[in-house]
N, C-alpha and C. Protein backbone atom coordinates (compact mmCIF):
# COMPACT_ATOMS: atom_id res chain seq x y z
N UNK A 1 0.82 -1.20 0.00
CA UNK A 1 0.00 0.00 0.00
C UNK A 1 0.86 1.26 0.00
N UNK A 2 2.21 1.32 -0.22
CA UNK A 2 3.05 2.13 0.40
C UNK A 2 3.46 2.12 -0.79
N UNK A 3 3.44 3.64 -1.28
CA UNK A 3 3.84 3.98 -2.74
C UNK A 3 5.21 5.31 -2.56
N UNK A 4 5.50 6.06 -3.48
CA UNK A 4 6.54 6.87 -3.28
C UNK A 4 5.44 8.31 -2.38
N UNK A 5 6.71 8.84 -1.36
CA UNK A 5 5.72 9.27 -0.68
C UNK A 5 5.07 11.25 -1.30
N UNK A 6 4.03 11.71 -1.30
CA UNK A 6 3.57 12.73 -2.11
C UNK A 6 4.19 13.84 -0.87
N UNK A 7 4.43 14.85 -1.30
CA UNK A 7 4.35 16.23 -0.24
C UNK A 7 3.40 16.15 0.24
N UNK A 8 2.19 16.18 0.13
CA UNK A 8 0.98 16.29 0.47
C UNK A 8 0.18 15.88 1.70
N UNK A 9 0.87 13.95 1.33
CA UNK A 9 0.69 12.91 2.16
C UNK A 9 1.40 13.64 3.71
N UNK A 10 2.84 14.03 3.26
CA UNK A 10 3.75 13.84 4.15
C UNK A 10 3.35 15.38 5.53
N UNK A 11 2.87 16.37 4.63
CA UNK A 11 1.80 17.42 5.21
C UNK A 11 1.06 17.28 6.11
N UNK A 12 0.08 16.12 5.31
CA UNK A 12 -1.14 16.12 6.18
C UNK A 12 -0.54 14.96 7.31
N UNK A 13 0.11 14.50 7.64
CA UNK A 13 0.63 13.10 8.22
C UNK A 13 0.96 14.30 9.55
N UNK A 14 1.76 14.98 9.52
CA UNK A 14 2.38 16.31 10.21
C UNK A 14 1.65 16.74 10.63
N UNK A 15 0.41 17.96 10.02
CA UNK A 15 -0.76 18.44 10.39
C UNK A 15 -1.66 17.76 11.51
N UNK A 16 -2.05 16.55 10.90
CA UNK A 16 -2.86 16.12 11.88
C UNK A 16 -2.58 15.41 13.44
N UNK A 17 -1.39 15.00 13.20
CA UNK A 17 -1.01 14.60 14.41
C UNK A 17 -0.80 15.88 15.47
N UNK A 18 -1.46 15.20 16.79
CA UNK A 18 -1.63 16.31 18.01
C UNK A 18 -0.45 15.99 18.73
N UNK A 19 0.42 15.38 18.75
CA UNK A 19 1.77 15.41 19.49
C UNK A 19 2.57 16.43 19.93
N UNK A 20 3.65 16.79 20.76
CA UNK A 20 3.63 17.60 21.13
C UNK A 20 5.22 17.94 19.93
N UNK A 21 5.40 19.02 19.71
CA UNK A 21 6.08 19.64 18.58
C UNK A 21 7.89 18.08 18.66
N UNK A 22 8.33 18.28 20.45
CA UNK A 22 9.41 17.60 20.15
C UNK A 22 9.10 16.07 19.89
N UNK A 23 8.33 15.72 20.40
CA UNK A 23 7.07 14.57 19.93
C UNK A 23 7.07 14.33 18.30
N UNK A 24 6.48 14.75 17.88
CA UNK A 24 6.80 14.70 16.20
C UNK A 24 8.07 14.71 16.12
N UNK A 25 8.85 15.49 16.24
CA UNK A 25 10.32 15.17 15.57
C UNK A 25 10.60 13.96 15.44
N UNK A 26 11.14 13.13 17.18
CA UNK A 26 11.34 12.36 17.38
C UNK A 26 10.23 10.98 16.51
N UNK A 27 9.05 11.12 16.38
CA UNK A 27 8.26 10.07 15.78
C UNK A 27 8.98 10.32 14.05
N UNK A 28 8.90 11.02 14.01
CA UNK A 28 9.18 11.51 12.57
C UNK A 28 10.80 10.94 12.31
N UNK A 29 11.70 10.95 13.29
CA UNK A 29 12.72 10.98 13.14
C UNK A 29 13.03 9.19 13.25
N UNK A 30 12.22 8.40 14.02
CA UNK A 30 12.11 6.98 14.18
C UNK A 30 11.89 6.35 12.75
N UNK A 31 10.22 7.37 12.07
CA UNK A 31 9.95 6.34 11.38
C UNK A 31 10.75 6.85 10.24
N UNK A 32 11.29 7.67 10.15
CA UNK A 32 12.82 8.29 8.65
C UNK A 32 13.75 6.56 8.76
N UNK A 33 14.30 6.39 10.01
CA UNK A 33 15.16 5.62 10.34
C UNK A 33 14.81 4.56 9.79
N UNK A 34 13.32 3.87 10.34
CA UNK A 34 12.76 2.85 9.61
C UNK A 34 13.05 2.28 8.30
N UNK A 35 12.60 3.76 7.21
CA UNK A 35 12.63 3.26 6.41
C UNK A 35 13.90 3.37 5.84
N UNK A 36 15.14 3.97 5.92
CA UNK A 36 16.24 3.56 5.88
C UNK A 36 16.63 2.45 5.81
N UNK A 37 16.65 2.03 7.09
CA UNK A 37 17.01 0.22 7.31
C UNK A 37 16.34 -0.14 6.48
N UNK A 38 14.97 -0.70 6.33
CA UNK A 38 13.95 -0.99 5.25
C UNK A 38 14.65 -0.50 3.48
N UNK A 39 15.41 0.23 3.68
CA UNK A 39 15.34 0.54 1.99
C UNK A 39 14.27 0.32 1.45
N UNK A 40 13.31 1.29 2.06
CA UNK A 40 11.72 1.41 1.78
C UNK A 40 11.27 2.68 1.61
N UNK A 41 10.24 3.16 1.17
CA UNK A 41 9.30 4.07 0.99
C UNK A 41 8.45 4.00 1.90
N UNK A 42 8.40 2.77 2.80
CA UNK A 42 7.09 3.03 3.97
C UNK A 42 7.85 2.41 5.16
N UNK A 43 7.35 3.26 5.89
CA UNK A 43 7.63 2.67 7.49
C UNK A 43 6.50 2.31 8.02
N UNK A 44 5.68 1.54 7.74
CA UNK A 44 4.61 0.64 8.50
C UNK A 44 3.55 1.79 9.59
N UNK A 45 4.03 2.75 9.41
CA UNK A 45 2.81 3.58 10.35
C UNK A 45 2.33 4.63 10.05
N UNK A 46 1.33 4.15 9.08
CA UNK A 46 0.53 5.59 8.06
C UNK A 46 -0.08 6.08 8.88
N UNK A 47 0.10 7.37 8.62
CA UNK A 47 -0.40 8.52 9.36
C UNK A 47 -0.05 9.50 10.49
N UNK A 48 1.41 8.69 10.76
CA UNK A 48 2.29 9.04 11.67
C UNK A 48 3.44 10.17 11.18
N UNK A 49 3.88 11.07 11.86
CA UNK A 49 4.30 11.97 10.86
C UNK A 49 5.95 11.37 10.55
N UNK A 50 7.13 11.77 9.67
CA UNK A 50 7.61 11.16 9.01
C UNK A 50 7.33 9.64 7.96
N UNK A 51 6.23 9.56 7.79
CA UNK A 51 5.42 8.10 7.21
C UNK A 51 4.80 8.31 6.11
């Protein structure tokens, strides 16, 4: 289900999450890592910001 990821996607993923600002980074910064290791386009947690 995990296609190349849009600006858009990656926006609203950001936007909607209520976390707290260093909160996102850090989630954001986990699931970057993810998909690194993965040599992937998805880190398994849509909707999460970096995802």
């Amino acid at each position: 289900m995990c296609g190349e990821p849009s600006f858009e996607a990656v926006r609203s993923n950001w936007a909607r999450s209520e976390l707290p600002l260093m909160e996102k980074i850090l989630v954001a910064a986990r699931n970057n890592a993810i998909k690194v290791k993965n040599r992937s386009n998805c880190c398994g947690n849509h909707g999460e910001p970096g995802c």
